[in-house]
PDB file of N, CA and C in Angstrom:
ATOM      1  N   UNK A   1       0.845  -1.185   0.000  1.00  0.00           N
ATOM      2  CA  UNK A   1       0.000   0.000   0.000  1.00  0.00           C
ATOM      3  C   UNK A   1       0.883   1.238   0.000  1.00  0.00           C
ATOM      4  N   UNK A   2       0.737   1.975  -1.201  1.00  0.00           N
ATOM      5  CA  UNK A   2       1.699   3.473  -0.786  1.00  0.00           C
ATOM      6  C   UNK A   2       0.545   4.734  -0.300  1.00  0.00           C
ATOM      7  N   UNK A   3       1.243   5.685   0.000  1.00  0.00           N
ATOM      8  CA  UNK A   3       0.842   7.044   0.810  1.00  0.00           C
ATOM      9  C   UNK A   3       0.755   8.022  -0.008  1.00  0.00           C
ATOM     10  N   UNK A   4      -0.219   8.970  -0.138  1.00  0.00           N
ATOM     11  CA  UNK A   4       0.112  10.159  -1.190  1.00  0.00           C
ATOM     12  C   UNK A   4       0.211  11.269  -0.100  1.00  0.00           C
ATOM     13  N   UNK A   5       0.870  12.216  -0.626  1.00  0.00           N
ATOM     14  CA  UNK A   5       1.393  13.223   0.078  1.00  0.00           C
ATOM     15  C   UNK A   5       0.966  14.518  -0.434  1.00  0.00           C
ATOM     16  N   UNK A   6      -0.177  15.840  -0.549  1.00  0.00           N
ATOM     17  CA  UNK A   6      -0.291  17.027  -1.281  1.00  0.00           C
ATOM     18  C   UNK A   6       0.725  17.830  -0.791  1.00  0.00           C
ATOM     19  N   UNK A   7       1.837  17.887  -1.474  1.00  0.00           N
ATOM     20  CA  UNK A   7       2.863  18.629  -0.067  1.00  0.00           C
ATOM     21  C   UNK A   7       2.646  20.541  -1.356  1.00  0.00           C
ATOM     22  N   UNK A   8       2.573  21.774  -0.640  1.00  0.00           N
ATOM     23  CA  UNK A   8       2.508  22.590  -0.968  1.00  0.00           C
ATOM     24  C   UNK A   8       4.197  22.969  -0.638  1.00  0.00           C
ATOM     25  N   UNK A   9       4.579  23.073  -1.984  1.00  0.00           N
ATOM     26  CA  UNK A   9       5.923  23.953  -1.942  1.00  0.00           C
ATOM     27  C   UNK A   9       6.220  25.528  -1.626  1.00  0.00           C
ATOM     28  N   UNK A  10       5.073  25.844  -2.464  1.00  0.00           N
ATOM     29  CA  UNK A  10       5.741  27.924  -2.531  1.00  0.00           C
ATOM     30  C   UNK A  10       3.920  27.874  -2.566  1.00  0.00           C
ATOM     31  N   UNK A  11       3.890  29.243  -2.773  1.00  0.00           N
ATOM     32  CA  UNK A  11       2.719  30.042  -3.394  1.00  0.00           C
ATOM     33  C   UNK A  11       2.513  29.284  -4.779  1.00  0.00           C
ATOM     34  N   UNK A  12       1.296  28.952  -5.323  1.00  0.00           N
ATOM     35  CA  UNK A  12       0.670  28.580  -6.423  1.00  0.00           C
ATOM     36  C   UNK A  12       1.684  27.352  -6.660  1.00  0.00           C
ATOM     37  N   UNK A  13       2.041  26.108  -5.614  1.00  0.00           N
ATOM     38  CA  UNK A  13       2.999  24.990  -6.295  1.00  0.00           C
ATOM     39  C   UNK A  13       2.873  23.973  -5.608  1.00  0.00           C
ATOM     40  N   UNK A  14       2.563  22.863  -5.944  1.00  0.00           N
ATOM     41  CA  UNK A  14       2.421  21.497  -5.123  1.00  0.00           C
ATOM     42  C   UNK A  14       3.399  20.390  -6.111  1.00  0.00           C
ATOM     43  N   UNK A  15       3.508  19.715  -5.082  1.00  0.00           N
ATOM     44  CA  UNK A  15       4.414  18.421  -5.276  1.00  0.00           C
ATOM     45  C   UNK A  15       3.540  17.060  -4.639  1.00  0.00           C
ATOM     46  N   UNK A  16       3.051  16.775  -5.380  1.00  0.00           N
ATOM     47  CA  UNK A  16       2.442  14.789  -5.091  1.00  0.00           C
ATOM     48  C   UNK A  16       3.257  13.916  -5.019  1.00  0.00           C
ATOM     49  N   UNK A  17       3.354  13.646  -3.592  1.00  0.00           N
ATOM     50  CA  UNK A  17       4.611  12.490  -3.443  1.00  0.00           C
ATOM     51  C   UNK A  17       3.531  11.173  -3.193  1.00  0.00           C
ATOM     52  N   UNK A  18       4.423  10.383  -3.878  1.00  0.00           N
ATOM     53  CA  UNK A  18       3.701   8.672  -3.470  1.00  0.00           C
ATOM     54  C   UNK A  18       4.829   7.982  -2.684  1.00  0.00           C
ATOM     55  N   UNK A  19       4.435   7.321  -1.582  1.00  0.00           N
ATOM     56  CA  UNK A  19       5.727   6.940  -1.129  1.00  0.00           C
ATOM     57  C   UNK A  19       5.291   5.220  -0.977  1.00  0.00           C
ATOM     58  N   UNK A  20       6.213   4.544  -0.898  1.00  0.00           N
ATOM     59  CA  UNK A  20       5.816   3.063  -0.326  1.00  0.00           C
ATOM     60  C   UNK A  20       6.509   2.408   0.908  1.00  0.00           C
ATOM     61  N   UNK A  21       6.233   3.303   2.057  1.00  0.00           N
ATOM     62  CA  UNK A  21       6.981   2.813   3.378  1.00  0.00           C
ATOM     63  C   UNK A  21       7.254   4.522   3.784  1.00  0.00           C
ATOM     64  N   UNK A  22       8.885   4.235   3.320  1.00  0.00           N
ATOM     65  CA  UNK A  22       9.658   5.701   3.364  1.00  0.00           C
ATOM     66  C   UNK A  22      10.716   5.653   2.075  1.00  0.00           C
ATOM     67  N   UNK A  23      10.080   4.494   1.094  1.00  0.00           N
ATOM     68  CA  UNK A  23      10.824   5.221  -0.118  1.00  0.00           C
ATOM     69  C   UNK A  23       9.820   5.739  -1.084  1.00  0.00           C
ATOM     70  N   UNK A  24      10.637   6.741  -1.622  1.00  0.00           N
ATOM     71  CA  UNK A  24       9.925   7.549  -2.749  1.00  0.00           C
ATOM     72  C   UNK A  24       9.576   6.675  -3.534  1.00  0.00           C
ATOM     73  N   UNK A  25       8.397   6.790  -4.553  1.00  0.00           N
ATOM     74  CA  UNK A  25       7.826   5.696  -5.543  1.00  0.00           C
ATOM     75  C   UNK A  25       7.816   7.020  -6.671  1.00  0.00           C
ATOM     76  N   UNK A  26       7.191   8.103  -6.624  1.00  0.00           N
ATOM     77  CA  UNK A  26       7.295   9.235  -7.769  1.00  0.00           C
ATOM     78  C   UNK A  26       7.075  10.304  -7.057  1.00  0.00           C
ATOM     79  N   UNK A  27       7.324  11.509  -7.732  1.00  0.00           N
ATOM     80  CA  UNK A  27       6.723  12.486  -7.733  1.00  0.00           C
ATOM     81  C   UNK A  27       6.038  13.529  -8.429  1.00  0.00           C
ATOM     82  N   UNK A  28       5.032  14.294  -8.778  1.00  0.00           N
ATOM     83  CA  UNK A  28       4.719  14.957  -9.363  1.00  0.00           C
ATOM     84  C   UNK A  28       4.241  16.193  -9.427  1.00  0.00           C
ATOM     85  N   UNK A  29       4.906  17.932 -10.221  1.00  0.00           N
ATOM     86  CA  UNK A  29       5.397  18.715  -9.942  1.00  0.00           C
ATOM     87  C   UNK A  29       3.774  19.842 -10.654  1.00  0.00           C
ATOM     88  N   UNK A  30       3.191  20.216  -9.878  1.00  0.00           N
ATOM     89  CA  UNK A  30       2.433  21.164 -11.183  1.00  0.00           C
ATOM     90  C   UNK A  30       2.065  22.519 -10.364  1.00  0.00           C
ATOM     91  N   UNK A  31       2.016  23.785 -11.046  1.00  0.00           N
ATOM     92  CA  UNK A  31       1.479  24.914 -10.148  1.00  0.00           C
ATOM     93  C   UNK A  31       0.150  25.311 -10.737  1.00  0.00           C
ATOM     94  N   UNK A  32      -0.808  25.717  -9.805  1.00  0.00           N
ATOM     95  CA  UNK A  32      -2.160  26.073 -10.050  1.00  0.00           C
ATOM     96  C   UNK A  32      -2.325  28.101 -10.216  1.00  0.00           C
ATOM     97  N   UNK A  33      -3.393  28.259 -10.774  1.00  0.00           N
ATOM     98  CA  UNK A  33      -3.853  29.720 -10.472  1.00  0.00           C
ATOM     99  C   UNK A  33      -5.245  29.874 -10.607  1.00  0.00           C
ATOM    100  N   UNK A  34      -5.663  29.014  -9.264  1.00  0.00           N
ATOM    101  CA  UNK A  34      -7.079  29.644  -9.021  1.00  0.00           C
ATOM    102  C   UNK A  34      -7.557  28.155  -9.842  1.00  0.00           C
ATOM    103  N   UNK A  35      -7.565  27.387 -10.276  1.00  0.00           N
ATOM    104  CA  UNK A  35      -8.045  25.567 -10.960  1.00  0.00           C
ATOM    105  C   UNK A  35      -6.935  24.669 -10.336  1.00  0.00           C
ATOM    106  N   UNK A  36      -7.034  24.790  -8.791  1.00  0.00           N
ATOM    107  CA  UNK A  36      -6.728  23.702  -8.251  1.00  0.00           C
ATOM    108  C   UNK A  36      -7.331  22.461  -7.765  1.00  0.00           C
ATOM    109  N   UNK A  37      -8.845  22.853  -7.763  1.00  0.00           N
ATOM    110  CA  UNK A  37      -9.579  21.661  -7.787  1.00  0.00           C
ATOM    111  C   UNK A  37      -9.056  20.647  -9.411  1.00  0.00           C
ATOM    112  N   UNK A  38      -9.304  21.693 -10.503  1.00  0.00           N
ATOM    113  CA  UNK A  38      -9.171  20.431 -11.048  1.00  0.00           C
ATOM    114  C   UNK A  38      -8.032  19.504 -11.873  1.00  0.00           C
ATOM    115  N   UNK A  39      -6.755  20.649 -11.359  1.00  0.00           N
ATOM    116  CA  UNK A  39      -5.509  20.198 -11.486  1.00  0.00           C
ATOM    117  C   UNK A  39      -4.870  18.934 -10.656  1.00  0.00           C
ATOM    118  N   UNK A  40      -5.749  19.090  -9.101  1.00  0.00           N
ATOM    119  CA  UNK A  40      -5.256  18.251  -8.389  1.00  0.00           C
ATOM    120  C   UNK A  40      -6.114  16.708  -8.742  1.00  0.00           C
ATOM    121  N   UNK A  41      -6.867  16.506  -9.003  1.00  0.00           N
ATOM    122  CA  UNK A  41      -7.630  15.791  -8.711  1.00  0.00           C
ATOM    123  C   UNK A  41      -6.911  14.596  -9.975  1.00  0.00           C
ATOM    124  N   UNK A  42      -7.074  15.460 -11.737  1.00  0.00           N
ATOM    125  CA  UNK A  42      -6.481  15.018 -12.470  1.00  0.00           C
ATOM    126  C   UNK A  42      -4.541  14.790 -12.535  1.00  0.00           C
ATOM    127  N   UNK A  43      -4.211  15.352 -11.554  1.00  0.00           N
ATOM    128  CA  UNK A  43      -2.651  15.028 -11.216  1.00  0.00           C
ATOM    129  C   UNK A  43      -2.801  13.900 -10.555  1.00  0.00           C
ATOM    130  N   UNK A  44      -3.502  13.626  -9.456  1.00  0.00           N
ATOM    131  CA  UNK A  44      -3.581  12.282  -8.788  1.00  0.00           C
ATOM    132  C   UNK A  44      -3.788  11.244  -9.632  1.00  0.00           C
ATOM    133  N   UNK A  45      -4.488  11.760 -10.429  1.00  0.00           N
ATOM    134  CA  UNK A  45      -5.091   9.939 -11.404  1.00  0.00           C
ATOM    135  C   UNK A  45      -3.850  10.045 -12.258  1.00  0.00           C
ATOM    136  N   UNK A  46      -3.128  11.254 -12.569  1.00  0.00           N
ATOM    137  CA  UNK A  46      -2.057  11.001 -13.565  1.00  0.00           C
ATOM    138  C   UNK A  46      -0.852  10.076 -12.451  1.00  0.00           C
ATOM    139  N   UNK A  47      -0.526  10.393 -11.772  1.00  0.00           N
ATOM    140  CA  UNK A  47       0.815   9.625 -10.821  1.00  0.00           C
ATOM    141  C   UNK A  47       0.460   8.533 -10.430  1.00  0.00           C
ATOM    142  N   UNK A  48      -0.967   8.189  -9.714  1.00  0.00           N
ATOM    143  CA  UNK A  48      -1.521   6.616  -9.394  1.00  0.00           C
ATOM    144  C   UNK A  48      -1.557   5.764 -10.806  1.00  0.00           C
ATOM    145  N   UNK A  49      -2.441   6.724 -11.746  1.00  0.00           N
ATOM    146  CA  UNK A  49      -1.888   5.665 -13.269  1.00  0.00           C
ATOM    147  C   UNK A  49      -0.996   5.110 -13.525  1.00  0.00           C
ATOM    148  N   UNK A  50       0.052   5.797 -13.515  1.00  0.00           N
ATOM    149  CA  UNK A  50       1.197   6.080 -14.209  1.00  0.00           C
ATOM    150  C   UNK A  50       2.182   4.431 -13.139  1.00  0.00           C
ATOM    151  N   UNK A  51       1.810   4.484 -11.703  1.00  0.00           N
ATOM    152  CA  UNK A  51       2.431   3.778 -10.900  1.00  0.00           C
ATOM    153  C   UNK A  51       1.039   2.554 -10.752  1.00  0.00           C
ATOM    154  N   UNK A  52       0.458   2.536 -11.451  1.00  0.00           N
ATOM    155  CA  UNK A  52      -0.760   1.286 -11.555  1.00  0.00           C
ATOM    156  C   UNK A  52      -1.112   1.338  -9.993  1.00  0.00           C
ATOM    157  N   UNK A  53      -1.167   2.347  -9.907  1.00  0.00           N
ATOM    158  CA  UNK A  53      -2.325   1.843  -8.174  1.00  0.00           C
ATOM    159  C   UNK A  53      -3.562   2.151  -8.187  1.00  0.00           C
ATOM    160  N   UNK A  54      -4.397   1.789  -7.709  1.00  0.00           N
ATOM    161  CA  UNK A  54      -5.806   1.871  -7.271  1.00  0.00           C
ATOM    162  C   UNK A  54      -6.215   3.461  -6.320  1.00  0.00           C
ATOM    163  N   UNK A  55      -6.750   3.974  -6.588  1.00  0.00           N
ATOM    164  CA  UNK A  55      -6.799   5.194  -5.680  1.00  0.00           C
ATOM    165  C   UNK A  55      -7.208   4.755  -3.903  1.00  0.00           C
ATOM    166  N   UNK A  56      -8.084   4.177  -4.316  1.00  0.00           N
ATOM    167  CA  UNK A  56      -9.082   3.111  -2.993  1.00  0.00           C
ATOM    168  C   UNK A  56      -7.629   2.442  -2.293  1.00  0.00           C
ATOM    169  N   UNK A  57      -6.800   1.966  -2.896  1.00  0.00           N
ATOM    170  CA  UNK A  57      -6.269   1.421  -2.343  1.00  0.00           C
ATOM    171  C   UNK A  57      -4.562   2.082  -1.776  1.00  0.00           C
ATOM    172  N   UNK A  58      -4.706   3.593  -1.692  1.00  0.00           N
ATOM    173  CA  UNK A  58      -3.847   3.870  -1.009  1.00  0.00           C
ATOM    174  C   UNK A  58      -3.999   3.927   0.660  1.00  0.00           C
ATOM    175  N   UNK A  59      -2.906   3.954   1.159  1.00  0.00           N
ATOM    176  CA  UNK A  59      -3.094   3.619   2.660  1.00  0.00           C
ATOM    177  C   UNK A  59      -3.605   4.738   3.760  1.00  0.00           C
ATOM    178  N   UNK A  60      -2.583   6.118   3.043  1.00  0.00           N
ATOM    179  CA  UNK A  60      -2.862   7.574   3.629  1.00  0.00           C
ATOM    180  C   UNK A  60      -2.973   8.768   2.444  1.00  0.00           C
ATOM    181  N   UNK A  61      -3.750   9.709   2.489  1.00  0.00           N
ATOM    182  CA  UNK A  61      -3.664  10.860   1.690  1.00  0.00           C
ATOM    183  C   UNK A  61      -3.684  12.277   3.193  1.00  0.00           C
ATOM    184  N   UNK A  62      -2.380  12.906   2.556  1.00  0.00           N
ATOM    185  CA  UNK A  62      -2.170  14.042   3.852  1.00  0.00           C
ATOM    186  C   UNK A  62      -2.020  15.504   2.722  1.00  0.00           C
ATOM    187  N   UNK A  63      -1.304  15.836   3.618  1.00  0.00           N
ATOM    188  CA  UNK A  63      -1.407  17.336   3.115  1.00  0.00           C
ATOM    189  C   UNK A  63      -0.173  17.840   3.904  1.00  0.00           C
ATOM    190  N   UNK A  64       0.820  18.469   3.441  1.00  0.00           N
ATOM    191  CA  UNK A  64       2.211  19.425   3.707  1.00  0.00           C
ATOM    192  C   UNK A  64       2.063  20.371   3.502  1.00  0.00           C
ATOM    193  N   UNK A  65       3.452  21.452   4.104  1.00  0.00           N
ATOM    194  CA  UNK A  65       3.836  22.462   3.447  1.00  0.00           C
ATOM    195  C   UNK A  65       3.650  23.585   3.771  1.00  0.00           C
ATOM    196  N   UNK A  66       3.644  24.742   3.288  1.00  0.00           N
ATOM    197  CA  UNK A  66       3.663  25.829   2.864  1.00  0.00           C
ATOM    198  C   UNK A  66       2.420  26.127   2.882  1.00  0.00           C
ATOM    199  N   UNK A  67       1.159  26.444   3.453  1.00  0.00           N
ATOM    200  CA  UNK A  67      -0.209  26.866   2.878  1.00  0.00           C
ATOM    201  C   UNK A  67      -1.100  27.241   4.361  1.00  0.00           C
ATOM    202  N   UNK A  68      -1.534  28.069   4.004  1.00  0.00           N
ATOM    203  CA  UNK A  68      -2.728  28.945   5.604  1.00  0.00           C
ATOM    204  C   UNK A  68      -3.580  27.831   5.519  1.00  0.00           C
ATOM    205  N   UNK A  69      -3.916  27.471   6.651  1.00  0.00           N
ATOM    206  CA  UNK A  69      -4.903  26.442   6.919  1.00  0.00           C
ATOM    207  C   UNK A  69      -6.535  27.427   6.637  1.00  0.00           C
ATOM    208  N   UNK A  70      -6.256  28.819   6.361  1.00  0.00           N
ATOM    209  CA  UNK A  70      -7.531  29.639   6.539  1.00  0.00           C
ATOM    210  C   UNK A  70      -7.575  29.505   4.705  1.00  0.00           C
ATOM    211  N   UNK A  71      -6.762  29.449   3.500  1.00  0.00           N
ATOM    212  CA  UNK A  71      -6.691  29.403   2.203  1.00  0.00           C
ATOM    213  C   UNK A  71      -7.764  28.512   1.471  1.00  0.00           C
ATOM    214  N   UNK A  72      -8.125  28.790   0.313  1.00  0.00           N
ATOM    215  CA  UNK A  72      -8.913  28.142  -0.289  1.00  0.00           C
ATOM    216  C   UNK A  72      -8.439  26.721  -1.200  1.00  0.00           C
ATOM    217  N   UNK A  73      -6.925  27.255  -0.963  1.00  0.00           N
ATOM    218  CA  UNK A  73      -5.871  26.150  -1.771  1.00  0.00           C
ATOM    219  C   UNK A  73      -5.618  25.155  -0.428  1.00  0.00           C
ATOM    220  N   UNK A  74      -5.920  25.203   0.295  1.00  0.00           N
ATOM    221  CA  UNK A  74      -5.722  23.884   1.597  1.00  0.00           C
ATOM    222  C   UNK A  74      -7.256  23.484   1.882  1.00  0.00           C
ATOM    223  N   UNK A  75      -8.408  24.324   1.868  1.00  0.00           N
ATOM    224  CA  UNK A  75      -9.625  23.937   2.039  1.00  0.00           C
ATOM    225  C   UNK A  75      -9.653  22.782   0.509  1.00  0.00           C
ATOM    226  N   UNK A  76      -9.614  23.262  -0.576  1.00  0.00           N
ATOM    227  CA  UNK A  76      -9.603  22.575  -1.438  1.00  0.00           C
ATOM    228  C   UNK A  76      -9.094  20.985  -1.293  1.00  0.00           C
ATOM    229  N   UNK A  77      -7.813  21.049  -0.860  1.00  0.00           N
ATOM    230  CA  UNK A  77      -7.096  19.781  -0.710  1.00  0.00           C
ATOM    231  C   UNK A  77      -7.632  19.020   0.664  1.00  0.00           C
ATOM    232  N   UNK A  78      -8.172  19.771   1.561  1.00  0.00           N
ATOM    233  CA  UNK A  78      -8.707  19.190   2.781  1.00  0.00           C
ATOM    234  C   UNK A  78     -10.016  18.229   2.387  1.00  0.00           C
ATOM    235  N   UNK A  79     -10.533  19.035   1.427  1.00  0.00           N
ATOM    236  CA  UNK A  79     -11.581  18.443   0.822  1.00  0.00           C
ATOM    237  C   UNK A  79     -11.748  16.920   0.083  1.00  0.00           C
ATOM    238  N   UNK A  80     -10.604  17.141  -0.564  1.00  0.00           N
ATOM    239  CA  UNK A  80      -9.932  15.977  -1.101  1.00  0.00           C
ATOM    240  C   UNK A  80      -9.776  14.678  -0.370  1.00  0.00           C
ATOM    241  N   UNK A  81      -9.247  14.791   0.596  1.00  0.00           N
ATOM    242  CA  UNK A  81      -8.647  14.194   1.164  1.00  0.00           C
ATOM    243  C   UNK A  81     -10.165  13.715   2.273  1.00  0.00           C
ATOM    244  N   UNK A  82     -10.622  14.515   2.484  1.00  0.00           N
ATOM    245  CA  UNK A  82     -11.950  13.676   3.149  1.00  0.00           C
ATOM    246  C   UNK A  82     -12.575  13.189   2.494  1.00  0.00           C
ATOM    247  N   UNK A  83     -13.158  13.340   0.729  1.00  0.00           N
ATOM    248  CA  UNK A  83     -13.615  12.783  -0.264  1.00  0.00           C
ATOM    249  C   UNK A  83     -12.922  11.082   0.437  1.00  0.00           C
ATOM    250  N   UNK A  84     -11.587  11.308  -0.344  1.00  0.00           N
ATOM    251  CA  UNK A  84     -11.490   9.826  -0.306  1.00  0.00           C
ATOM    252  C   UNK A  84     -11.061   8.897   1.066  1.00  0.00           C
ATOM    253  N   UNK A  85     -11.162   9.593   2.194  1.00  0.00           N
ATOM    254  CA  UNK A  85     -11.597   9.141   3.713  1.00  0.00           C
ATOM    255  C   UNK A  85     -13.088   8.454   3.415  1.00  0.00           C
ATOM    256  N   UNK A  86     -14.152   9.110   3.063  1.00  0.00           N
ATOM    257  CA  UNK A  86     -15.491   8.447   2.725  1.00  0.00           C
ATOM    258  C   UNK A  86     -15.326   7.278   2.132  1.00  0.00           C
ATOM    259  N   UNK A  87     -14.954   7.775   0.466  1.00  0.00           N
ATOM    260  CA  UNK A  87     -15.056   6.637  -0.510  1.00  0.00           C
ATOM    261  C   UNK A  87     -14.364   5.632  -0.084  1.00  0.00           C
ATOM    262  N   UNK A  88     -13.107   5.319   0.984  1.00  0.00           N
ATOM    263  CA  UNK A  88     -12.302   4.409   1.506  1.00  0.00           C
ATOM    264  C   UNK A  88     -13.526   3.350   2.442  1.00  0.00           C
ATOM    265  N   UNK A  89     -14.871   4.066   2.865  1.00  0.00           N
ATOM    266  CA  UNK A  89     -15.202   3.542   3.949  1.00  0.00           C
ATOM    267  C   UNK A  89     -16.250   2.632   3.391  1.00  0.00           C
ATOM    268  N   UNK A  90     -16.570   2.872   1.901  1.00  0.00           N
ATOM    269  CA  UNK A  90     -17.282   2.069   1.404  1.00  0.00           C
ATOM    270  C   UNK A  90     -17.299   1.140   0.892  1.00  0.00           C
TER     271      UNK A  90
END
């Protein structure tokens, strides 16, 4: 089972880490302006594709970094990340 990671680098920049334990499996680099819903969502299916995993079947999805917990770019990803807390439970 690997881990995805939304880690926020700078202003307008995230890095999707997949890890499997504590080694790196990929990463993937993209910056948003204001379409981070649907950059992120389609970056995830691009790196889980890409590494044939199942979304359902990752172990943890978190959130890093750089970003105001009061921002619409961490509400966004918070969002995310409880999305697939649900869909995990089904």
């Amino acid at each position: 089972m690997a881990d995805l990671t939304i880690n926020f680098t700078d202003i307008g920049k995230v890095t999707l880490e997949l890890k499997q334990g504590r080694v790196l499996i990929d990463t993937l680099d993209f910056s948003f302006h204001g379409n981070l819903d649907d950059l992120l969502i389609s970056s995830v299916d691009k790196v889980l594709k890409e590494n044939r995993i199942e979304e359902l079947s990752l172990k943890t999805v978190s959130i890093e970094g750089n970003v105001d917990k009061n921002s619409s770019a961490y509400k966004i990803a918070l969002t995310f990340v409880k999305a697939w807390k649900e869909a995990k439970k089904l």
